[in-house]
Protein backbone atom coordinates (compact mmCIF):
# COMPACT_ATOMS: atom_id res chain seq x y z
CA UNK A 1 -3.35 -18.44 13.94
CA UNK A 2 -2.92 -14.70 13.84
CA UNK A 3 -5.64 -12.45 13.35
CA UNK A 4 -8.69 -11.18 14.49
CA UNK A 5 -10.99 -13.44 16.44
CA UNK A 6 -14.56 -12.51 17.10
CA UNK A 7 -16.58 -14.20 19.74
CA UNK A 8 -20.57 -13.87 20.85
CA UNK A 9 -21.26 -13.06 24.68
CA UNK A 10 -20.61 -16.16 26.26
CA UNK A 11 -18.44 -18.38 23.45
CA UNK A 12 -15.06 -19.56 25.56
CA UNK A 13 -11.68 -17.57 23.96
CA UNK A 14 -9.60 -20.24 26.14
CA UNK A 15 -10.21 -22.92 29.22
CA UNK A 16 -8.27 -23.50 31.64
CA UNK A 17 -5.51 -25.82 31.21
CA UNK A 18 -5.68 -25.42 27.57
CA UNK A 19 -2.45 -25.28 26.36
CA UNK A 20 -1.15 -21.75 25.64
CA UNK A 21 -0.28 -21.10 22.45
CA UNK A 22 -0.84 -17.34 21.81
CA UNK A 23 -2.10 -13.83 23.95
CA UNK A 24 -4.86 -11.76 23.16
CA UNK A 25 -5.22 -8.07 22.49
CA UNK A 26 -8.67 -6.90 22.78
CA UNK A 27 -9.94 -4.89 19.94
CA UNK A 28 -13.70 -4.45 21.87
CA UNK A 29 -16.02 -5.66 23.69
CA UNK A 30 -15.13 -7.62 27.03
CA UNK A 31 -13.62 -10.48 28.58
CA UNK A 32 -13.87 -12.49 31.48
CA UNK A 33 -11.37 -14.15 33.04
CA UNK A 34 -12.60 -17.22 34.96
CA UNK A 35 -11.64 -19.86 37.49
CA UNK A 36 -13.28 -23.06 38.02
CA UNK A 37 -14.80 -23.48 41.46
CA UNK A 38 -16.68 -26.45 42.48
CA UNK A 39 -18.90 -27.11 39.65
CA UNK A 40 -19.25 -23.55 38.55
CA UNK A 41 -16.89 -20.98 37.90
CA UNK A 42 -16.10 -17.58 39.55
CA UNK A 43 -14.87 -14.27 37.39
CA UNK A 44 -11.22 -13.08 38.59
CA UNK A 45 -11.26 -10.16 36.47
CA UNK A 46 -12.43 -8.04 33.89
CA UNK A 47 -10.84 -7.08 30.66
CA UNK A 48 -11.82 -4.11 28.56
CA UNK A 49 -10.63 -2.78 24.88
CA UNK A 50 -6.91 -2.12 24.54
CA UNK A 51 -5.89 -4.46 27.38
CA UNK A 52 -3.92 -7.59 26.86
CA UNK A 53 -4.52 -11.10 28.31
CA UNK A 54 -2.61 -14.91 28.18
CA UNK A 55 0.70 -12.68 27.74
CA UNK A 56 3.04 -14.17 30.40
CA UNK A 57 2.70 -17.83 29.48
CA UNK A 58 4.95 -16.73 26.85
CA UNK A 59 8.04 -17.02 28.18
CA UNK A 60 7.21 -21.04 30.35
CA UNK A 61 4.45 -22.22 27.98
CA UNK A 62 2.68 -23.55 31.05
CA UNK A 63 -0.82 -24.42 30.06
CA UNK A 64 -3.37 -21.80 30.70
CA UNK A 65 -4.23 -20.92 34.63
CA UNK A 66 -7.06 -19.56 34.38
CA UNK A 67 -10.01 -19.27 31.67
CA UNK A 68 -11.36 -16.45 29.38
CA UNK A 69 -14.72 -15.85 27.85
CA UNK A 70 -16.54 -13.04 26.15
CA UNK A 71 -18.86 -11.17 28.55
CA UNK A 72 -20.10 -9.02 25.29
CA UNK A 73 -19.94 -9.15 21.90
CA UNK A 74 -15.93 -9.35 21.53
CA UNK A 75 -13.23 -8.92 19.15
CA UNK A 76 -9.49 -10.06 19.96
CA UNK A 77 -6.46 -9.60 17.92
CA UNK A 78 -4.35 -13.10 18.54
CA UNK A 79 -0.75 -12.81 18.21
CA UNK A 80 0.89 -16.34 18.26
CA UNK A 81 3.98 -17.25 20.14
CA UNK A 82 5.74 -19.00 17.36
CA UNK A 83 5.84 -15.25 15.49
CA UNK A 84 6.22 -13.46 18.78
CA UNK A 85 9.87 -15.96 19.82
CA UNK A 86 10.69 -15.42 16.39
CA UNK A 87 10.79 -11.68 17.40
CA UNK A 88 12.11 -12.19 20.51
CA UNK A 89 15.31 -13.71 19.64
CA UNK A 90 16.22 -10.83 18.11
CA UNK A 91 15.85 -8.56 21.32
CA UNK A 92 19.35 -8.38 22.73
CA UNK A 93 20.45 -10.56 25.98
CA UNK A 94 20.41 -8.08 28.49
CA UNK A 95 16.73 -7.26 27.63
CA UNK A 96 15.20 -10.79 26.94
CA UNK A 97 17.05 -11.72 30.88
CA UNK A 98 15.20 -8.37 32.04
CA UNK A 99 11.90 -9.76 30.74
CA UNK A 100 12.20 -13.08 31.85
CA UNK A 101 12.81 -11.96 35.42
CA UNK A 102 10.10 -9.80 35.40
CA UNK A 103 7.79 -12.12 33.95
CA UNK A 104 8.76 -14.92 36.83
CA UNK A 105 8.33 -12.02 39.63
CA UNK A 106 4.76 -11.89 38.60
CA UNK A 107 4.34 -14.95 38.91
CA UNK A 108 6.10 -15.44 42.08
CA UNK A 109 3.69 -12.60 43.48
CA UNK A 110 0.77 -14.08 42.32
CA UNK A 111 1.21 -17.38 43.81
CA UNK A 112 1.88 -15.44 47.27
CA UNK A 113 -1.54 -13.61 46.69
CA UNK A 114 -3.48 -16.71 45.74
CA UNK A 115 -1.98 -18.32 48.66
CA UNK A 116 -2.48 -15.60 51.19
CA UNK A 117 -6.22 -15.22 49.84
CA UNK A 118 -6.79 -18.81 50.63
CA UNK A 119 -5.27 -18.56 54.07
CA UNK A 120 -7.62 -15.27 54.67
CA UNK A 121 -10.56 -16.40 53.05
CA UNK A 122 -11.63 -19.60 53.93
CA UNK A 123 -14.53 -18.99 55.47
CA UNK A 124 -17.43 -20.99 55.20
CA UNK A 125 -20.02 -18.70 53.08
CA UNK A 126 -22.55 -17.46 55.79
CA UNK A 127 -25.66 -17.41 53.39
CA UNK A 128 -24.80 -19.56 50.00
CA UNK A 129 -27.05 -18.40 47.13
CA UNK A 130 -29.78 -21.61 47.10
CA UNK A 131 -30.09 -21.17 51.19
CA UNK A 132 -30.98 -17.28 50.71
CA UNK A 133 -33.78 -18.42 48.17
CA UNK A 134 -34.86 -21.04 50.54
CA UNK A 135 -34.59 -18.61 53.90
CA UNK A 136 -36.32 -15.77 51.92
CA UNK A 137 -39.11 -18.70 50.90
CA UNK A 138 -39.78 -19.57 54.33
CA UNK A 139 -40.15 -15.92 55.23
CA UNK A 140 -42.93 -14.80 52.18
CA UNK A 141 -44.58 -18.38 52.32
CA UNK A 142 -45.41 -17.90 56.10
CA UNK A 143 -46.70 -14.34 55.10
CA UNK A 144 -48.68 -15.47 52.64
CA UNK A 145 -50.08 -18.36 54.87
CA UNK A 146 -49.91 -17.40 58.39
CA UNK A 147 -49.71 -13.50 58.26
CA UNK A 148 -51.78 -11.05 59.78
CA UNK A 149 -51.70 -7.71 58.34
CA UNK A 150 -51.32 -4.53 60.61
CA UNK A 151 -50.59 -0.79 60.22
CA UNK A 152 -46.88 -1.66 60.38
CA UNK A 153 -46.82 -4.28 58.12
CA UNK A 154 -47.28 -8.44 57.88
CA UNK A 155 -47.26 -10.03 61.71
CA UNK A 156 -45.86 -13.27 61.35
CA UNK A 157 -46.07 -16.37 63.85
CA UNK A 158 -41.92 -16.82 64.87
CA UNK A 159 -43.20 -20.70 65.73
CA UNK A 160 -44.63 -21.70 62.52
CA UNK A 161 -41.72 -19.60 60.83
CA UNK A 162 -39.13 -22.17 62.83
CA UNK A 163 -41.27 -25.06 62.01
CA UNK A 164 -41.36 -24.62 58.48
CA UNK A 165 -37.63 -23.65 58.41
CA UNK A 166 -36.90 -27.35 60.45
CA UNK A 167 -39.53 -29.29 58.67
CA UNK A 168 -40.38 -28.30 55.47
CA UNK A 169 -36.87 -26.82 53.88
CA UNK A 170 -34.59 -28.11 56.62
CA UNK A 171 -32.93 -25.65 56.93
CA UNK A 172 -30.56 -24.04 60.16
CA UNK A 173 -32.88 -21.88 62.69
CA UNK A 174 -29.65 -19.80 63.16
CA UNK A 175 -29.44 -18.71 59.71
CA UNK A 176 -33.05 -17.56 59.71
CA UNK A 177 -32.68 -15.86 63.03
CA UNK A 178 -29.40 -14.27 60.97
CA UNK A 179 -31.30 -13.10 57.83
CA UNK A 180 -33.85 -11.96 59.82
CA UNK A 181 -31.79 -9.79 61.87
CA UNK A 182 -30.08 -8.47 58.45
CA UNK A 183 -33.21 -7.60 56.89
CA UNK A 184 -34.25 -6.07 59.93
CA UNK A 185 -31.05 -3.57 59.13
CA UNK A 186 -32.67 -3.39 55.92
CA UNK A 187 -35.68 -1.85 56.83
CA UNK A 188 -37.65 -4.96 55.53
CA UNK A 189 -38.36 -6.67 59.08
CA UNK A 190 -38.91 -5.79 62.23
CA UNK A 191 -37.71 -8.42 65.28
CA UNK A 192 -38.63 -7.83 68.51
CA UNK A 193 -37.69 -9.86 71.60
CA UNK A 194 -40.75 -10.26 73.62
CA UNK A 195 -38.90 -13.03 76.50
CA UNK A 196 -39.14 -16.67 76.71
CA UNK A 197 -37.23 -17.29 73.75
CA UNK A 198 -40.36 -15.91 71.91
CA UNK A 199 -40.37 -13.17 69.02
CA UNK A 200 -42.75 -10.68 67.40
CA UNK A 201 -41.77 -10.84 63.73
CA UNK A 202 -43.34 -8.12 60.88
CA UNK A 203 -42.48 -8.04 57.67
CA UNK A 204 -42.28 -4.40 56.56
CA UNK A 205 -42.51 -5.18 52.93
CA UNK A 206 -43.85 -8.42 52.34
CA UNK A 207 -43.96 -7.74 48.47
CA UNK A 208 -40.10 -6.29 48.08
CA UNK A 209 -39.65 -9.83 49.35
CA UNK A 210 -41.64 -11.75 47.87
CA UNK A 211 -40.36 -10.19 44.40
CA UNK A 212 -36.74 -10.75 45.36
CA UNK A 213 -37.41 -14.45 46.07
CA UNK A 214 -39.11 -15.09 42.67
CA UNK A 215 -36.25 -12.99 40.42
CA UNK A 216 -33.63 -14.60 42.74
CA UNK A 217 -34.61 -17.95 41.96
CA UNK A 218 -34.66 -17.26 38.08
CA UNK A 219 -31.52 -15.53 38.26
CA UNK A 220 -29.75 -18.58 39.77
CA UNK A 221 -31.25 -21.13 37.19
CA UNK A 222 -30.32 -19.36 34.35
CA UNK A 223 -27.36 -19.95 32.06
CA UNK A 224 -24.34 -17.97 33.41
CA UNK A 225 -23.80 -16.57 29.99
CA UNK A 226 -27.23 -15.43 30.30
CA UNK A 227 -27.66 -13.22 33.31
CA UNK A 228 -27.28 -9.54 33.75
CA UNK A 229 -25.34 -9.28 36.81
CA UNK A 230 -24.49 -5.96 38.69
CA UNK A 231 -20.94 -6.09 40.00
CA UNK A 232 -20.28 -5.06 43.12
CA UNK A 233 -18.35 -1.43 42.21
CA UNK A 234 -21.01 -1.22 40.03
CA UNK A 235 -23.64 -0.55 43.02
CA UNK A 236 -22.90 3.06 43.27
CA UNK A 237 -23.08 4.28 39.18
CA UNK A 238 -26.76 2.17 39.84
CA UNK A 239 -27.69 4.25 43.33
CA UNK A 240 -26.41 7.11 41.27
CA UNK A 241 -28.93 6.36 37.92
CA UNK A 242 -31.77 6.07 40.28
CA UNK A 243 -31.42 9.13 42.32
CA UNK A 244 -30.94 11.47 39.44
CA UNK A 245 -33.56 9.64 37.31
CA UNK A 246 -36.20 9.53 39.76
CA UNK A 247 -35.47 13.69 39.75
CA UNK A 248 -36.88 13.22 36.11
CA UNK A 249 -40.23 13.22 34.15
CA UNK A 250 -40.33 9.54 32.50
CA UNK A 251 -41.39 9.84 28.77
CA UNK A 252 -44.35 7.83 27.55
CA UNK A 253 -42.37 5.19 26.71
CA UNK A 254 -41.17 4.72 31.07
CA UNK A 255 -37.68 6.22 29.53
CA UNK A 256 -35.44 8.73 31.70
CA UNK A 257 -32.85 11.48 30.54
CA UNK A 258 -30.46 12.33 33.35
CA UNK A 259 -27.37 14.86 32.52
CA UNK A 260 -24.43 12.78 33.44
CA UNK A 261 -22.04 15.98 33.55
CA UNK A 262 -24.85 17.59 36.09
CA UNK A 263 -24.22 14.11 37.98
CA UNK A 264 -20.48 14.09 38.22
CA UNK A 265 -20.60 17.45 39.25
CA UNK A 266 -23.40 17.03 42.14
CA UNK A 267 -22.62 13.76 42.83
CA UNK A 268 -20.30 14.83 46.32
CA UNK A 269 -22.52 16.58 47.16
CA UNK A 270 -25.69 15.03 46.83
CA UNK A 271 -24.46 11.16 47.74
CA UNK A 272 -21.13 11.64 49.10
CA UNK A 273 -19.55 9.82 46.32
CA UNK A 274 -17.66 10.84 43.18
CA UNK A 275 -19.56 9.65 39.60
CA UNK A 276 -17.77 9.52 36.47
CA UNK A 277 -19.83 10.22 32.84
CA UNK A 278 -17.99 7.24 31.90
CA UNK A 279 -19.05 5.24 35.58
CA UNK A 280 -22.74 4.16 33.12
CA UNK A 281 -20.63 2.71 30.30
CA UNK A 282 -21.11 -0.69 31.73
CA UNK A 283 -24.43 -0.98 32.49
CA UNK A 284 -25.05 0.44 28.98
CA UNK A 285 -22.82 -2.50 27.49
CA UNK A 286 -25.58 -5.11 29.94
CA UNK A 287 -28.53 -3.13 27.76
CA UNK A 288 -29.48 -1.59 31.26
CA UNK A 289 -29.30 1.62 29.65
CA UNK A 290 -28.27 3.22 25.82
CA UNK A 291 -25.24 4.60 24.97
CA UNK A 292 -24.32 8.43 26.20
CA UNK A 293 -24.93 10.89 23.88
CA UNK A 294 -23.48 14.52 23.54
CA UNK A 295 -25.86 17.38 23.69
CA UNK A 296 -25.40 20.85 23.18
CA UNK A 297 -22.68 22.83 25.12
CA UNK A 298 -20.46 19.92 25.44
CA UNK A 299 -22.54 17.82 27.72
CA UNK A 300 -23.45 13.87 28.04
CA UNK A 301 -26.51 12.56 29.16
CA UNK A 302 -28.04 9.21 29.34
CA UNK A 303 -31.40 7.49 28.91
CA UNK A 304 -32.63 4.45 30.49
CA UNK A 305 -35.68 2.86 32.34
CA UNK A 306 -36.12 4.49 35.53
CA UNK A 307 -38.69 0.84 36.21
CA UNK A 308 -36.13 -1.50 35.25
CA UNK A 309 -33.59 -0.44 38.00
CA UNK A 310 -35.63 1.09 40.40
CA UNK A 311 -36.63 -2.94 40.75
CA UNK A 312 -33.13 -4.51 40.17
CA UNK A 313 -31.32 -1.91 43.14
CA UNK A 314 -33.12 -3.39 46.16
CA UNK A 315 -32.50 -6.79 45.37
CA UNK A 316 -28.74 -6.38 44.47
CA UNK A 317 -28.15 -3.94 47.96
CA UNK A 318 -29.96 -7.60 49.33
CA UNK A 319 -27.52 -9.82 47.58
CA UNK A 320 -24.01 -7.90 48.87
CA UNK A 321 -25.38 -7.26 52.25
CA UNK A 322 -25.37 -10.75 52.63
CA UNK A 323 -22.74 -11.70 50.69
CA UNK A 324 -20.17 -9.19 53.89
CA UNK A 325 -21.73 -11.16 56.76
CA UNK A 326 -18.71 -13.30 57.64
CA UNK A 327 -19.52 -16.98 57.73
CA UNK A 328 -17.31 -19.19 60.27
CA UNK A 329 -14.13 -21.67 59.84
């Protein structure tokens, strides 16, 4: 059925293996499009306003590869196949054969990509997301328990650390030992080899941790459709907010106004990476912060609350610095 189609955050356009029966223009908002993996799912890609998806099934009818669901608030403009080969047949044979070819070399290539990524991917994950909970556990419980507080920070006993990790959450010494080492590179421990196999272990910021663990958790039992998650490319507009905000007098309401023209022009400069006015759009659309506005002389700026990401950066800098440590055939 033609027309447009509006979905909630979270309600499923298509699955995959649905049949395919139509594509998709997006009038606004966002959509995801997902794989299955295991018994969750993982997000290929992103599509924003004016871009088209479920297009090249068009021309084999294969049933639908992947799966697509709103990440926002979304409106799509469906455009069925029956109406769109009615069109078609029209086009003259040169073209249609031009089309068709294309549409198969796409294909073709993405099959070779899939396949390459599985040949240079298959790693096993170093730190799955339930094992970080669980090594970050170990490390906060002992503190809590064990710890001895110094100038430096939380002294911890590396024996009843291992003992718990065998024990109590049976988990792999080497992966503590790992995590450990990372958040040492973190500035959040500090590991030092004192001979015999023994260690001195401190955490620097027993609370940071602590924190982490606890969101974390919640983060990873709640409904996928649910969470706010900061993507990856999205790290730097969040640095960015954070810098420039923290420059700022909060109102009394914890609120933030940072010039996002000043910040795309100082933004070489002062972090050694190029921001966008329109790099924020994204976390406004995840409520993180409101919409730009335009001020007087042509400017944008931005509000949000300085709090609310000031807490939420640490944790996700956590989360990708352990999501690069390679893991092991």
């Amino acid at each position: 059925m033609s027309g447009v189609k509006k979905l909630s955050k979270g309600d499923i356009l298509f699955r995959e293996g649905d049949p395919s029966d139509a594509m998709y223009v997006i009038k606004a908002g966002r959509i995801a499009i997902t794989k299955s993996k295991g018994s969750g799912e993982i997000v290929l890609a992103e599509k924003k306003a004016g871009e088209m998806l479920g297009e090249m099934a068009f021309f084999d009818d294969k049933p639908r590869s992947a799966g697509a669901k709103a990440m926002l608030d979304a409106e799509v403009i469906a455009l069925p196949f029956s109406a769109l080969h009615a069109q078609f047949k029209t086009f003259p044979e040169w073209l249609k054969a031009m089309v068709r070819t294309v549409n198969g070399q796409l294909r073709d290539a993405n099959a070779r990509i899939k396949n390459l990524e599985s040949a240079t991917t298959g790693d096993e994950e170093m730190f799955p997301s339930h094992m970080v909970t669980r090594l970050c556990a170990i490390i906060t419980l002992v503190g809590f328990k064990s710890g001895e507080k110094t100038d430096t920070g939380m002294l911890v006993p590396y024996t009843v650390l291992r003992n718990y990790c065998i024990q109590v959450f049976q988990q792999p010494t080497n992966k503590l030992d790992k995590i450990m080492d990372i958040f040492q590179g973190l500035n959040l421990m500090k590991v030092e080899e004192i001979g015999e196999g023994k260690k001195r272990v401190t955490i620097l910021n027993h609370a940071l941790l602590t924190s982490f663990t606890d969101w974390y958790n919640t983060y990873l039992f709640t409904e996928q459709s649910k969470r706010i998650t900061i993507n990856e490319r999205e790290m730097p507009t969040l640095r960015a907010l954070v810098f420039y905000g923290k420059k700022v007098t909060p109102d009394n309401k914890g609120l933030v106004k940072v010039n996002l023209t000043e910040m795309q022009n100082n933004s070489m400069r002062d972090l050694n990476t190029l921001f966008s006015v329109n790099d924020a759009d994204t976390l406004a659309e995840k409520k993180l912060a409101q919409e730009k506005q335009s001020e007087q002389g042509g400017t944008l700026s931005m509000k949000f609350m300085l709090h609310d990401l000031e807490v939420i950066l640490p944790f996700w800098e956590i989360i990708y610095t352990l999501k690069k440590v390679p893991g092991r055939r």
